[in-house]
N, C-alpha and C. Protein backbone atom coordinates (compact mmCIF):
# COMPACT_ATOMS: atom_id res chain seq x y z
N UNK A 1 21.79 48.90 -23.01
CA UNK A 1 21.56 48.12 -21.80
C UNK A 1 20.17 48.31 -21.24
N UNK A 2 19.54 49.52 -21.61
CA UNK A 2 18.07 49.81 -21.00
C UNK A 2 17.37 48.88 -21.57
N UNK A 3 17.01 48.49 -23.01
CA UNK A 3 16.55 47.48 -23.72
C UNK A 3 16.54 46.31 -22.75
N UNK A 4 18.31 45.41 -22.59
CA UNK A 4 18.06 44.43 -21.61
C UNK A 4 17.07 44.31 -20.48
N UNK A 5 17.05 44.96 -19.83
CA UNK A 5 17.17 45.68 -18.39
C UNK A 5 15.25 45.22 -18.54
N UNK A 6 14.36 46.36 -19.46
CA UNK A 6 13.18 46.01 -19.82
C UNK A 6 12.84 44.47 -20.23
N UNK A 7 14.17 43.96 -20.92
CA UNK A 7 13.41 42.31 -21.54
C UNK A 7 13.21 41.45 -20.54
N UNK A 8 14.22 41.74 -19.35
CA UNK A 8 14.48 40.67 -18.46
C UNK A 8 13.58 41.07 -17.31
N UNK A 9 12.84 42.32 -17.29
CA UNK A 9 12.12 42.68 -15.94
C UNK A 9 10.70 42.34 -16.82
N UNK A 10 10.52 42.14 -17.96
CA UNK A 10 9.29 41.50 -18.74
C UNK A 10 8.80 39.85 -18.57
N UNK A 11 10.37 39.09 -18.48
CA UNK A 11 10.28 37.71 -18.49
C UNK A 11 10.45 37.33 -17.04
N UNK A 12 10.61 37.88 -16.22
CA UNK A 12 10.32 38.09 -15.02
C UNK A 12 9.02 37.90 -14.00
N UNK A 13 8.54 39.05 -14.87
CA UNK A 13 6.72 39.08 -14.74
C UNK A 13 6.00 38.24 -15.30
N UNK A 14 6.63 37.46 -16.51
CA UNK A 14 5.73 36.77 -16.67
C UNK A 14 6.00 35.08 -16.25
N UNK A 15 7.31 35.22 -15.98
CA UNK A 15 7.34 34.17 -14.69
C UNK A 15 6.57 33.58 -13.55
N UNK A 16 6.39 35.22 -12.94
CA UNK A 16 5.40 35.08 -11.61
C UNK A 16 4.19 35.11 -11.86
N UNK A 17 4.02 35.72 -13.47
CA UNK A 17 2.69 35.00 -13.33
C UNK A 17 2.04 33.64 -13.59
N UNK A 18 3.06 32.97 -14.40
CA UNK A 18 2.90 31.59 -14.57
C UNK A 18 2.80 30.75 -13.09
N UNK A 19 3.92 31.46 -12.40
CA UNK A 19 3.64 30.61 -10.80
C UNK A 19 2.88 30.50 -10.12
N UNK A 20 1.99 31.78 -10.38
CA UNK A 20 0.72 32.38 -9.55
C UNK A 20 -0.19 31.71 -10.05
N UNK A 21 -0.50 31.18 -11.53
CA UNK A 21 -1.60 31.20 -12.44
C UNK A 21 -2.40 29.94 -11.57
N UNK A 22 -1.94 28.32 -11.57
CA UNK A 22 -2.18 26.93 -11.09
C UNK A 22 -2.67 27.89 -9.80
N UNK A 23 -2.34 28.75 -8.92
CA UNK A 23 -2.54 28.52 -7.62
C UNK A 23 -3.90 29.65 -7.77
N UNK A 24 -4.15 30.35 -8.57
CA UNK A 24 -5.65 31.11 -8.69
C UNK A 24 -6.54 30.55 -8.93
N UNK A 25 -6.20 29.21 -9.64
CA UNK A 25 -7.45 28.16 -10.41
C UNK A 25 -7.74 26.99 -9.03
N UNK A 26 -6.39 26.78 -8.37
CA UNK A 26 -6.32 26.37 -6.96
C UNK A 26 -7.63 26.81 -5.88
N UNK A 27 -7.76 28.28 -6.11
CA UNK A 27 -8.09 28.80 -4.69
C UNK A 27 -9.82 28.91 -5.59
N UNK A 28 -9.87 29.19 -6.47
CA UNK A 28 -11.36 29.24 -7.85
C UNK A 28 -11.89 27.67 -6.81
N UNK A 29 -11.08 26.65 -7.00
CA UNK A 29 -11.75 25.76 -6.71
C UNK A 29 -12.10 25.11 -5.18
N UNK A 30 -10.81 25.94 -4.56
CA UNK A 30 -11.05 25.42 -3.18
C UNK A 30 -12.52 26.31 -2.73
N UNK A 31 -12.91 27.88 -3.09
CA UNK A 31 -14.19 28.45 -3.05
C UNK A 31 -15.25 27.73 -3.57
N UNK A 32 -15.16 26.90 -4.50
CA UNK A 32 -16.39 26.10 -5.12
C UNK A 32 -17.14 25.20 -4.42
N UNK A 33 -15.61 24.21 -3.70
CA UNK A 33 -16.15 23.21 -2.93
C UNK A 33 -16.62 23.96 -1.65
N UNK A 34 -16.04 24.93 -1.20
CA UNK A 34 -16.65 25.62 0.11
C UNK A 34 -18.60 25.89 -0.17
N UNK A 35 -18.30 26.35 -1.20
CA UNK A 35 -20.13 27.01 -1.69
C UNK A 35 -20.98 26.30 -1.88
N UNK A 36 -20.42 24.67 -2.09
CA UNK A 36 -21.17 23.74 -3.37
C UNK A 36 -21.65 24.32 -4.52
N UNK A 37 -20.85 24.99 -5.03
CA UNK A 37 -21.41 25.80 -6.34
C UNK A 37 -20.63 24.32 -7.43
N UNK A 38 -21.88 23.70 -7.64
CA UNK A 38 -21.59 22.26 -8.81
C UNK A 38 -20.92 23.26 -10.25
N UNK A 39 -21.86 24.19 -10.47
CA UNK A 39 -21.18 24.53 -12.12
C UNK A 39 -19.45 25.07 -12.01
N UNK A 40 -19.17 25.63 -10.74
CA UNK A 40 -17.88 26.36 -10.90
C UNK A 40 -17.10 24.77 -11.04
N UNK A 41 -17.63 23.82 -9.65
CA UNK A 41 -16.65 22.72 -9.18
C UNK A 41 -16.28 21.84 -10.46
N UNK A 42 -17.51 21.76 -11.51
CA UNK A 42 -17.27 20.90 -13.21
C UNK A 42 -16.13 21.92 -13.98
N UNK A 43 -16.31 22.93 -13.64
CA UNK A 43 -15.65 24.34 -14.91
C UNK A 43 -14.17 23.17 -13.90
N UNK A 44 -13.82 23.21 -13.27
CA UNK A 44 -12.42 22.87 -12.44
C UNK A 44 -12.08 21.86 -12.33
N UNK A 45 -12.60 20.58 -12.62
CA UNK A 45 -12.52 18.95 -12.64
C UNK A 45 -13.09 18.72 -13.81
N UNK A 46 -12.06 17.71 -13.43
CA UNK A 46 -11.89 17.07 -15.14
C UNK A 46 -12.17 15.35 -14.42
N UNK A 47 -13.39 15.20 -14.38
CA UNK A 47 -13.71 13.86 -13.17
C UNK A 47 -13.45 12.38 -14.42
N UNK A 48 -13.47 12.29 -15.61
CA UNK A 48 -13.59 10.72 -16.01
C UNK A 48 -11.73 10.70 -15.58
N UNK A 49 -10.60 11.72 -16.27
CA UNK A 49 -9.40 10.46 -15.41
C UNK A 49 -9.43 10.68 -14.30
N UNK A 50 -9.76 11.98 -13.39
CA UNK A 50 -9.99 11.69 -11.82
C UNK A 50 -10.42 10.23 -11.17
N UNK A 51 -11.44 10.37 -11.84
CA UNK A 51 -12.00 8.75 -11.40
C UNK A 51 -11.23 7.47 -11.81
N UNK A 52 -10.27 7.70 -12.97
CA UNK A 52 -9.64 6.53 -13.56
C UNK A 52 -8.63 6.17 -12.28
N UNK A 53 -7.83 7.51 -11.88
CA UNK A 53 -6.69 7.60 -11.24
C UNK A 53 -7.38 6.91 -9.40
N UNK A 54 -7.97 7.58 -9.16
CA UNK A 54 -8.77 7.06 -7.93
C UNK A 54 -9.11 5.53 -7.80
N UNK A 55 -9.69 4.89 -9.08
CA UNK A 55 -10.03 3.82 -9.05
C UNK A 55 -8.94 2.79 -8.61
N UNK A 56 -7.82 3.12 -9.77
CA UNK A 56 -6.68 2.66 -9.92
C UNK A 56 -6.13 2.60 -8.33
N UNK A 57 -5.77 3.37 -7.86
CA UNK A 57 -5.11 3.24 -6.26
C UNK A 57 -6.22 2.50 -5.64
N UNK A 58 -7.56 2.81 -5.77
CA UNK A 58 -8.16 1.84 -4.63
C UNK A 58 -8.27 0.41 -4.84
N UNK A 59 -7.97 0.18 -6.40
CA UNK A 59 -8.09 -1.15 -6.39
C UNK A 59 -6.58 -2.19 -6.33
N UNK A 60 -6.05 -0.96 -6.02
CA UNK A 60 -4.16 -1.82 -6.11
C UNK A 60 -4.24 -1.70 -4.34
N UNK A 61 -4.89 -1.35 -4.04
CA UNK A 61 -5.47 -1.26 -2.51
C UNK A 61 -5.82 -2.71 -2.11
N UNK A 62 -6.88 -2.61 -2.79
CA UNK A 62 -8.12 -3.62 -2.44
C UNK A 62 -7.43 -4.96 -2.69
N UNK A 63 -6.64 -5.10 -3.76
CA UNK A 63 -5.39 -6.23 -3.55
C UNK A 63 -4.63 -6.50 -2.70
N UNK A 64 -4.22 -5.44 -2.26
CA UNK A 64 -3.44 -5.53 -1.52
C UNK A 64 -3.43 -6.32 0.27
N UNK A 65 -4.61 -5.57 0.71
CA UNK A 65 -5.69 -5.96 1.75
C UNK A 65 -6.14 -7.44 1.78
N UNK A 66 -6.61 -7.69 0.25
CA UNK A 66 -6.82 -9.30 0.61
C UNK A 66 -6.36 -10.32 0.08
N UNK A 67 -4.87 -9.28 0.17
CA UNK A 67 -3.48 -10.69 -0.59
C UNK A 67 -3.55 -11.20 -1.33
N UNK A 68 -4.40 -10.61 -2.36
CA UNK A 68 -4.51 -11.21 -3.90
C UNK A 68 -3.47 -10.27 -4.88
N UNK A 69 -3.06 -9.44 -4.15
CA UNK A 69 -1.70 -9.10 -5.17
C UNK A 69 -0.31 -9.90 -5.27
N UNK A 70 -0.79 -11.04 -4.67
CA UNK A 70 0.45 -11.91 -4.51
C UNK A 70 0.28 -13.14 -5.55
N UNK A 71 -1.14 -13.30 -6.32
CA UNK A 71 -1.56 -14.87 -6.61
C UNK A 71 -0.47 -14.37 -8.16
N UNK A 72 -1.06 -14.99 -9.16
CA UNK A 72 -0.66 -15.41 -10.48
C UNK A 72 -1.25 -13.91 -11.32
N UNK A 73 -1.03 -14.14 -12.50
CA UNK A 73 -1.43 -13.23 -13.10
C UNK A 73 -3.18 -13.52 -13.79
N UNK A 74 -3.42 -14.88 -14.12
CA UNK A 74 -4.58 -15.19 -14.04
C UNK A 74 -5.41 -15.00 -13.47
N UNK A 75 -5.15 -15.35 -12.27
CA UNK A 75 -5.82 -15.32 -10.95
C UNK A 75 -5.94 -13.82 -10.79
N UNK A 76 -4.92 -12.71 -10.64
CA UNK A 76 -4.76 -11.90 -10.44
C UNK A 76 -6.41 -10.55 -11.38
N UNK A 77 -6.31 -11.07 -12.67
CA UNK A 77 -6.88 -10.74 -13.40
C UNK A 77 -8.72 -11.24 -13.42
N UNK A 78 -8.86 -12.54 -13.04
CA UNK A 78 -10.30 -12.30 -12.36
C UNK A 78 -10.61 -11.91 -11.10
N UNK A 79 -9.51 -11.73 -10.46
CA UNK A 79 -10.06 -11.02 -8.97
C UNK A 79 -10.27 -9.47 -9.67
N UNK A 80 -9.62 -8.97 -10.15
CA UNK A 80 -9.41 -7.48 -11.01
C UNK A 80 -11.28 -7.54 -11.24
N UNK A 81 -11.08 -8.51 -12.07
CA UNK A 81 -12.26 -8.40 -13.08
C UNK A 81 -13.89 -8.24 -12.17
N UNK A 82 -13.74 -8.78 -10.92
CA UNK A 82 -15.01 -9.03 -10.00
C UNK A 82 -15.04 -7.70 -9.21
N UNK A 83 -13.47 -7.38 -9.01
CA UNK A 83 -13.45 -6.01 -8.01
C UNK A 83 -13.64 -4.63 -8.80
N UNK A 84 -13.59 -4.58 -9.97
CA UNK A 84 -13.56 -3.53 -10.55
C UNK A 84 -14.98 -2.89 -10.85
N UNK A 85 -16.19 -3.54 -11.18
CA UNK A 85 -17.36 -2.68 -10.95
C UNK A 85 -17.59 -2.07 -9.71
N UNK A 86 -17.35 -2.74 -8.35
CA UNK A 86 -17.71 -2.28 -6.85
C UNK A 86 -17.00 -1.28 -6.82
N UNK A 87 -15.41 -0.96 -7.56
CA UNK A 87 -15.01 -0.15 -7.04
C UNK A 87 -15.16 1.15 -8.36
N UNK A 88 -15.63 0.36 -9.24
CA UNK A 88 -16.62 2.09 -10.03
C UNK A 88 -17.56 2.87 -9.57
N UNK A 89 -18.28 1.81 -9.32
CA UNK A 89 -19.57 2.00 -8.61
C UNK A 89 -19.39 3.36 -6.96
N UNK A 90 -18.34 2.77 -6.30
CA UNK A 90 -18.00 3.60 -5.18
C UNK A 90 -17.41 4.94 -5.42
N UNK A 91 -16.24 5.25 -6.22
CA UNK A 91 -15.79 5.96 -6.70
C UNK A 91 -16.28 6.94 -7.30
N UNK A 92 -17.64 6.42 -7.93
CA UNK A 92 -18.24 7.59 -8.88
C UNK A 92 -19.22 8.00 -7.99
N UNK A 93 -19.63 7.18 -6.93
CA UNK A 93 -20.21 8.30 -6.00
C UNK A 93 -19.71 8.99 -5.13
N UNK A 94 -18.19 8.45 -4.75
CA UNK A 94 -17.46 9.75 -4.37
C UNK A 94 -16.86 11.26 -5.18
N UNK A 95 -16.40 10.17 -5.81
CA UNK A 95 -15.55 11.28 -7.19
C UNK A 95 -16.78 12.14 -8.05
N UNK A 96 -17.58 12.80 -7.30
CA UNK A 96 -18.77 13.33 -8.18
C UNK A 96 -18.35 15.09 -8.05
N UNK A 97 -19.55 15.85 -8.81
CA UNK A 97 -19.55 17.33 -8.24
C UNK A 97 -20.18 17.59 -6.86
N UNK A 98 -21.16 16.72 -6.62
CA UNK A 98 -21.88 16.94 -5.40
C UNK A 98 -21.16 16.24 -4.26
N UNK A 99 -20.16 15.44 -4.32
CA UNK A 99 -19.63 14.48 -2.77
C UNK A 99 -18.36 14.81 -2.69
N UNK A 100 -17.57 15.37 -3.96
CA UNK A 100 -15.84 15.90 -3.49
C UNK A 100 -16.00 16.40 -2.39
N UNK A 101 -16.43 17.88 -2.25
CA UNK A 101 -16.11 18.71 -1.04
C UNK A 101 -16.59 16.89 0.22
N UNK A 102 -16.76 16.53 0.25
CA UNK A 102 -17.08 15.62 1.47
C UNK A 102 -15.84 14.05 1.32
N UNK A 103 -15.39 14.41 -0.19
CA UNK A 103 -14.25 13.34 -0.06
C UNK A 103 -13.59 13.73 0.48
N UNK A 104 -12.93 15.04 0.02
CA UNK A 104 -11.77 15.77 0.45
C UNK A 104 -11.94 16.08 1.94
N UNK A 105 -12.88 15.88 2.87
CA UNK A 105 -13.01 16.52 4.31
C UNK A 105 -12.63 15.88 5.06
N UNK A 106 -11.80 16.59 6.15
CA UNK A 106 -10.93 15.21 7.42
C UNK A 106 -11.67 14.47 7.26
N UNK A 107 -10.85 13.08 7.99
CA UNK A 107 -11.18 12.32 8.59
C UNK A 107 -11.27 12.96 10.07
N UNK A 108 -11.97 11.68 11.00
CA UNK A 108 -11.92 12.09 12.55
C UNK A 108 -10.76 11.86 12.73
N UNK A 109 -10.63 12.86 14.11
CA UNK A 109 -9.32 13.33 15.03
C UNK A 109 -7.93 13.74 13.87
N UNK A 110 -8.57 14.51 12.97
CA UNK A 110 -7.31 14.64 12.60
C UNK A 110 -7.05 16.61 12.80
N UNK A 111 -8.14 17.22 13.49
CA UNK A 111 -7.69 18.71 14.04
C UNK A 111 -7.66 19.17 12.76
N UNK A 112 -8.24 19.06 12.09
CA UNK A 112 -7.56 20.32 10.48
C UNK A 112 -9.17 21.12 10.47
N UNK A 113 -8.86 22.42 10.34
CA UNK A 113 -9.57 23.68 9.91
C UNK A 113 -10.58 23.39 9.19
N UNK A 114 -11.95 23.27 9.13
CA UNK A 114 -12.67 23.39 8.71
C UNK A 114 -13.74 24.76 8.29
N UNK A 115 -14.20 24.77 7.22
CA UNK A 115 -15.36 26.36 7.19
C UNK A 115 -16.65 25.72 6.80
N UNK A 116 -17.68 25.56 7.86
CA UNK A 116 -19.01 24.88 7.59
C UNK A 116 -19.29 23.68 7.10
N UNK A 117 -17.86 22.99 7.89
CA UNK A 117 -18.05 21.56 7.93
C UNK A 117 -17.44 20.74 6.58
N UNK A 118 -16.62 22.18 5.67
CA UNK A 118 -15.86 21.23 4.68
C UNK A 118 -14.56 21.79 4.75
N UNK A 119 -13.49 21.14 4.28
CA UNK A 119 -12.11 21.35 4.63
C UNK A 119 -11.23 22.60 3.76
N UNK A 120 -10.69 23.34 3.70
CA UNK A 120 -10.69 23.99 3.14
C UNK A 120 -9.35 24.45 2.25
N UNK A 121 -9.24 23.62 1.00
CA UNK A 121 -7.95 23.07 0.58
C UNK A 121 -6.58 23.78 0.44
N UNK A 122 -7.03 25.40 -0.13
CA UNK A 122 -6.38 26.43 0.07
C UNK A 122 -6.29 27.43 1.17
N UNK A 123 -5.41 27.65 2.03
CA UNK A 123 -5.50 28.80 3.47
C UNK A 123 -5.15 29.97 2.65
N UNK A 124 -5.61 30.77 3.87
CA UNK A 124 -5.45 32.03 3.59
C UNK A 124 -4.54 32.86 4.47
N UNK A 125 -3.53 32.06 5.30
CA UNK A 125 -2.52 32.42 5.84
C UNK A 125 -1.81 32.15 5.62
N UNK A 126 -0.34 33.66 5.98
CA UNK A 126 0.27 33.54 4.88
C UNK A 126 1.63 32.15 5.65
N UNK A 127 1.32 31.63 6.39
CA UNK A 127 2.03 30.58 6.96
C UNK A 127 1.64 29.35 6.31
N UNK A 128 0.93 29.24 6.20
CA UNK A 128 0.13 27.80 5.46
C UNK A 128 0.47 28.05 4.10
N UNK A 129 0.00 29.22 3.48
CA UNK A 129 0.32 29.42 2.01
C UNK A 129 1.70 29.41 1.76
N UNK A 130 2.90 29.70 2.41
CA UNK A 130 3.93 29.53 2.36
C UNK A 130 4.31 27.34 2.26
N UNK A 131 3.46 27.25 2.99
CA UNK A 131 3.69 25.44 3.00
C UNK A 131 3.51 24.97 1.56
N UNK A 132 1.87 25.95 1.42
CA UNK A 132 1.54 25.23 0.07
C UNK A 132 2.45 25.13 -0.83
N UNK A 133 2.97 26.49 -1.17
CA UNK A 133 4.06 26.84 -2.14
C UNK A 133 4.79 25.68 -2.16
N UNK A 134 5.27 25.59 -1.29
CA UNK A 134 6.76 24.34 -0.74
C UNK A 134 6.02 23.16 -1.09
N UNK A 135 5.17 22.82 -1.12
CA UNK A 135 4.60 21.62 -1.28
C UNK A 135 4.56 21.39 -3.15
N UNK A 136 4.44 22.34 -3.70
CA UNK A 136 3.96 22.32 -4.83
C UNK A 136 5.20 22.16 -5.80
N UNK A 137 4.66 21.78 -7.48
CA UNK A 137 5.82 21.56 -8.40
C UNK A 137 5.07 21.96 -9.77
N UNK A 138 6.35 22.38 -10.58
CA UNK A 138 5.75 22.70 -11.91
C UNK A 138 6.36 21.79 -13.09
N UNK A 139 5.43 21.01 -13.83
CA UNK A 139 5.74 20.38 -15.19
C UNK A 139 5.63 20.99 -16.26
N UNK A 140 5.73 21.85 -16.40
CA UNK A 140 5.11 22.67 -17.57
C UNK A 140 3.45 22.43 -17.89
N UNK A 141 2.85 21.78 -18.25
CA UNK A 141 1.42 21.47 -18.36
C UNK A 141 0.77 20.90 -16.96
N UNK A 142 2.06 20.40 -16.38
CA UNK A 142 1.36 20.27 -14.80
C UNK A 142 1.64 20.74 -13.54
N UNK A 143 0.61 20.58 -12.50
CA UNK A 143 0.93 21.38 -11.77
C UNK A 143 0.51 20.65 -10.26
N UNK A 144 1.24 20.19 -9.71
CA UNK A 144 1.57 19.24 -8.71
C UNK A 144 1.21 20.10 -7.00
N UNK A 145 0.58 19.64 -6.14
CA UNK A 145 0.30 20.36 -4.80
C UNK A 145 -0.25 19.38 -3.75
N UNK A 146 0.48 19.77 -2.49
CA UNK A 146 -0.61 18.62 -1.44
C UNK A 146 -1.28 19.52 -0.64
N UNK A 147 -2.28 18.72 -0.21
CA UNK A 147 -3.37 19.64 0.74
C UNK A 147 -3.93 18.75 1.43
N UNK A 148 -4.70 19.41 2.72
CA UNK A 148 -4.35 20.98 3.16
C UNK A 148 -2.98 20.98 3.83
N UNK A 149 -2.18 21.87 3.89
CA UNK A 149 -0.49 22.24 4.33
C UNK A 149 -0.66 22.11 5.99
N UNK A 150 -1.57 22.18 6.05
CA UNK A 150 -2.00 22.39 8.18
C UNK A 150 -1.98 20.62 8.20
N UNK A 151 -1.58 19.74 7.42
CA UNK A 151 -2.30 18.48 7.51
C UNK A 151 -0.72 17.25 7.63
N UNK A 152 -0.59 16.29 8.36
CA UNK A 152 0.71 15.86 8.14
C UNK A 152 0.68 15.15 7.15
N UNK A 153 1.63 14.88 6.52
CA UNK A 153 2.11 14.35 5.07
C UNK A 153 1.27 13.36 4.76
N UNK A 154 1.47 12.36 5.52
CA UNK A 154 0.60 11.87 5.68
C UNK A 154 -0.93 11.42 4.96
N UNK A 155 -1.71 12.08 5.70
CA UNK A 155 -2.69 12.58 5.79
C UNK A 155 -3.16 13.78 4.73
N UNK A 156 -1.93 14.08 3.86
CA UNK A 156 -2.31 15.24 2.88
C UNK A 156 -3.39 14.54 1.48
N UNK A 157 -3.86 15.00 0.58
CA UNK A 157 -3.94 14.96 -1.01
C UNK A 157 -3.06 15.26 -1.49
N UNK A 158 -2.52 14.36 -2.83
CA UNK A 158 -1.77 14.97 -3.41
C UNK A 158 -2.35 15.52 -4.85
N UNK A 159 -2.89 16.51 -4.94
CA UNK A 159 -3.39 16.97 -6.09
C UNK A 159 -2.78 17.54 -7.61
N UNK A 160 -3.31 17.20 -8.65
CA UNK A 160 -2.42 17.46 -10.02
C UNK A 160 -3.45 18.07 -10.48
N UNK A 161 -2.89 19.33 -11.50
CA UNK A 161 -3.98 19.97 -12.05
C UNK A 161 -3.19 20.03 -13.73
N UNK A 162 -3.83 20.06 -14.62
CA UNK A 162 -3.63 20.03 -15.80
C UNK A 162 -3.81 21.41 -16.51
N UNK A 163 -3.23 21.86 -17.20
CA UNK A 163 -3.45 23.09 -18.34
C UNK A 163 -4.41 22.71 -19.36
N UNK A 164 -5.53 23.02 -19.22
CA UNK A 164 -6.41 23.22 -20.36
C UNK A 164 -7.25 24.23 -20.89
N UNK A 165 -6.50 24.30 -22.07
CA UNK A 165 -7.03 26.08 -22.73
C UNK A 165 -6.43 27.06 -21.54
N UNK A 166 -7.25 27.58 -20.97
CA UNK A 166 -6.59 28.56 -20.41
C UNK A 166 -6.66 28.70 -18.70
N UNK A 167 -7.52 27.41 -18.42
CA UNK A 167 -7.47 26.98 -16.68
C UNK A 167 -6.75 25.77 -16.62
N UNK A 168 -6.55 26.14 -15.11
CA UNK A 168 -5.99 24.62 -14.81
C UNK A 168 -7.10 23.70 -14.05
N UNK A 169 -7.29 22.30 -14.58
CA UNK A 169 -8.07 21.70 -14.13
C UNK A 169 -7.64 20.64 -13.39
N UNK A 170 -8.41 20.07 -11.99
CA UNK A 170 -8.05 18.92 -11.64
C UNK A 170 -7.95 17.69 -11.82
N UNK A 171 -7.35 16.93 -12.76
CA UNK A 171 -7.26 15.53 -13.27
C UNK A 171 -6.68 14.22 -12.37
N UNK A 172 -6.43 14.64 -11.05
CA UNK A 172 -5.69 13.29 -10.25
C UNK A 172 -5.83 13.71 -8.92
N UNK A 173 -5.87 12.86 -8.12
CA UNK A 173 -5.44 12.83 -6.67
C UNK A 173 -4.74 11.75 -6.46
N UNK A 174 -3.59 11.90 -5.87
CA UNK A 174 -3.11 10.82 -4.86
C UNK A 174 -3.55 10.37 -3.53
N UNK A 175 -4.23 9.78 -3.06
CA UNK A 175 -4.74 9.38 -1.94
C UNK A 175 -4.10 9.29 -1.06
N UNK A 176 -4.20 9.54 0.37
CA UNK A 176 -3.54 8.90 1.60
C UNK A 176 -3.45 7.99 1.63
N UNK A 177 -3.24 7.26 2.36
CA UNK A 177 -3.18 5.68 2.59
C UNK A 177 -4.30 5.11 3.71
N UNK A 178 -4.73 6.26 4.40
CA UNK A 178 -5.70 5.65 5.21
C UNK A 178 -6.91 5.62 4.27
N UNK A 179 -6.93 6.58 3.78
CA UNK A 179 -8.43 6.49 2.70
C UNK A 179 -8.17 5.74 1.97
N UNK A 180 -7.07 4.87 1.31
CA UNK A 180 -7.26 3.84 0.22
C UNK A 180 -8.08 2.52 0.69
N UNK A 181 -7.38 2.91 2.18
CA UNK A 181 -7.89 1.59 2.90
C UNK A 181 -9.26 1.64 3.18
N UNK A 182 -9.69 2.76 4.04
CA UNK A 182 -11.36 3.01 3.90
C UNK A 182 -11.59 2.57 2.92
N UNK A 183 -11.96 3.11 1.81
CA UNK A 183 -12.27 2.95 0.46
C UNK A 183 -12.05 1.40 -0.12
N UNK A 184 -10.82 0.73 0.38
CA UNK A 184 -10.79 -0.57 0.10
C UNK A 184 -11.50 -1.54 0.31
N UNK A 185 -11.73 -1.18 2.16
CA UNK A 185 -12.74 -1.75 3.23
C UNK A 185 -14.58 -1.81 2.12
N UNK A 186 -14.64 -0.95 1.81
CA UNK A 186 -16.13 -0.64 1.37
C UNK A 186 -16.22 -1.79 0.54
N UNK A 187 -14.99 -1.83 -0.94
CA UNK A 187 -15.33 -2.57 -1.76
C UNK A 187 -15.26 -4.00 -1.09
N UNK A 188 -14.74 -4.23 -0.05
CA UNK A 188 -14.72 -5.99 0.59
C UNK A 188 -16.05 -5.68 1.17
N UNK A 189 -16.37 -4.90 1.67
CA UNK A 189 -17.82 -5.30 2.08
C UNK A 189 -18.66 -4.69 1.23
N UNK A 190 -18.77 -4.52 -0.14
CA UNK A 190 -19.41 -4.79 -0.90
C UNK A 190 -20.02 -6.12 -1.72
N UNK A 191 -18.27 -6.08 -1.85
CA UNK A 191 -18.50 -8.15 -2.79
C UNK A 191 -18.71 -9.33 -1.51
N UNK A 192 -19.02 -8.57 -0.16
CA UNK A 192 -18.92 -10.16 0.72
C UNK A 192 -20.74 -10.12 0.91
N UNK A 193 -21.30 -8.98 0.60
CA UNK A 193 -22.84 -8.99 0.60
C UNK A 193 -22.98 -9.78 -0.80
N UNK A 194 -22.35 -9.96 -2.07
CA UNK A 194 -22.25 -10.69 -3.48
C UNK A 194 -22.16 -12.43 -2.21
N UNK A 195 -21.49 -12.25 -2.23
CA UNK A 195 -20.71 -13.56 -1.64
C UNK A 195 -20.80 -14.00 -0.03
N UNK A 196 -21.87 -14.19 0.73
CA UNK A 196 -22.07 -14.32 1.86
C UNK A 196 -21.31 -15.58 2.71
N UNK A 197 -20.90 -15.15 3.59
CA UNK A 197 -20.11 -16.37 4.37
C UNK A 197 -18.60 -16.41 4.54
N UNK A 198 -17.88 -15.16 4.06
CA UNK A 198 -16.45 -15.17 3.80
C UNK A 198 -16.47 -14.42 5.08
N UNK A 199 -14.62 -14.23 5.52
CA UNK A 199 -14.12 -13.77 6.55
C UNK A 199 -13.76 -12.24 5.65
N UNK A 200 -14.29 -11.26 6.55
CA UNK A 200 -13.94 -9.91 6.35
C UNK A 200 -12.02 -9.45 6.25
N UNK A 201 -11.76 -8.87 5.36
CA UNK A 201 -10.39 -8.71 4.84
C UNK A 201 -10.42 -7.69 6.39
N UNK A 202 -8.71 -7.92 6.36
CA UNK A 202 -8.15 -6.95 7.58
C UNK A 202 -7.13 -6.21 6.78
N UNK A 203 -7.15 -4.83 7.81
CA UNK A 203 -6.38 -3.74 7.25
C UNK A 203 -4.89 -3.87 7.23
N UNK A 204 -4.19 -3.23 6.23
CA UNK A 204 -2.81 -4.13 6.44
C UNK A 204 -1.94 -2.98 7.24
């Protein structure tokens, strides 16, 4: 029975450390964006599907906003086709090493914790870190979390980090919904400077 006793207090440990592991590569990166240290923030993002995934919501956004997710599929597909550089174009200057820490940072009036003016994705209390936990999920290769936990649902990220080799990297965000819309807003007033004379899309 001692044998048992050792196998199961082995698979145990290495349980917790699997649980622990996503949330060390977590906090690796929430320090990066605090520092602007670009080489750690690349070692931790994995930015071309970041950017795929980002694009993707802002432009099922950007449909959405100016009721062109309702036309035909034709139709549907050259509006796609006109909106989709503006919203590369935007994206990749958000979704960069140098502008995350400033994607990821409140919006106004929303009261969340800041350290030198950037948000700070992981806390270090153990009340908040308890949220995070709760917030979080494991796929086996993935590793699911919203942030920051001080933040209402809302208003959170929903962040996915991937197993590669032996870190976990960030490959997705889920957006709020107010930032899809920001972000949506940009690309209509991007293509209405293309296209002068149209009525500005309203927020839905």
């Amino acid at each position: 029975m001692r044998w048992f006793g050792r196998i199961t207090f082995v698979l145990l440990l290495l349980l917790a450390a699997y649980t622990a592991w996503p949330f060390v590569d977590l906090y690796r990166l929430s320090a990066a964006l605090e520092a602007g240290n670009i080489n750690a923030i690349q070692r931790h993002v994995s930015f071309a599907p970041l950017r795929n995934s980002v694009s993707r919501q802002v432009l099922e956004t950007y449909l959405a906003i100016t009721g062109d997710e309702k036309v035909g599929r034709f139709t549907r597909g050259i509006v796609m086709s006109s909106g989709v550089p503006a919203v590369e174009t935007i994206v990749a200057e958000d979704i960069s090493p140098e502008r995350l820490a400033a994607f990821l940072a409140p919006r106004e009036d929303t009261g969340l914790r800041t350290t030198g003016g950037r948000l700070r994705i992981a806390p270090m209390d153990l009340q908040n870190l308890w949220s995070l936990y709760a917030s979080s999920d494991y796929k086996i290769k993935d590793f699911h979390v919203a942030v920051p936990p001080e933040a209402r649902k809302s208003q959170r990220f929903r962040l996915r980090m991937r197993l590669s080799g032996w870190s976990w990297k960030l490959v997705d965000i889920q957006l709020p919904h107010e930032v899809r819309i920001e972000i949506a807003q940009r690309i209509v007033h991007a293509l209405e400077k293309r296209q002068p004379g149209q009525e500005p899309a309203k927020a839905q």
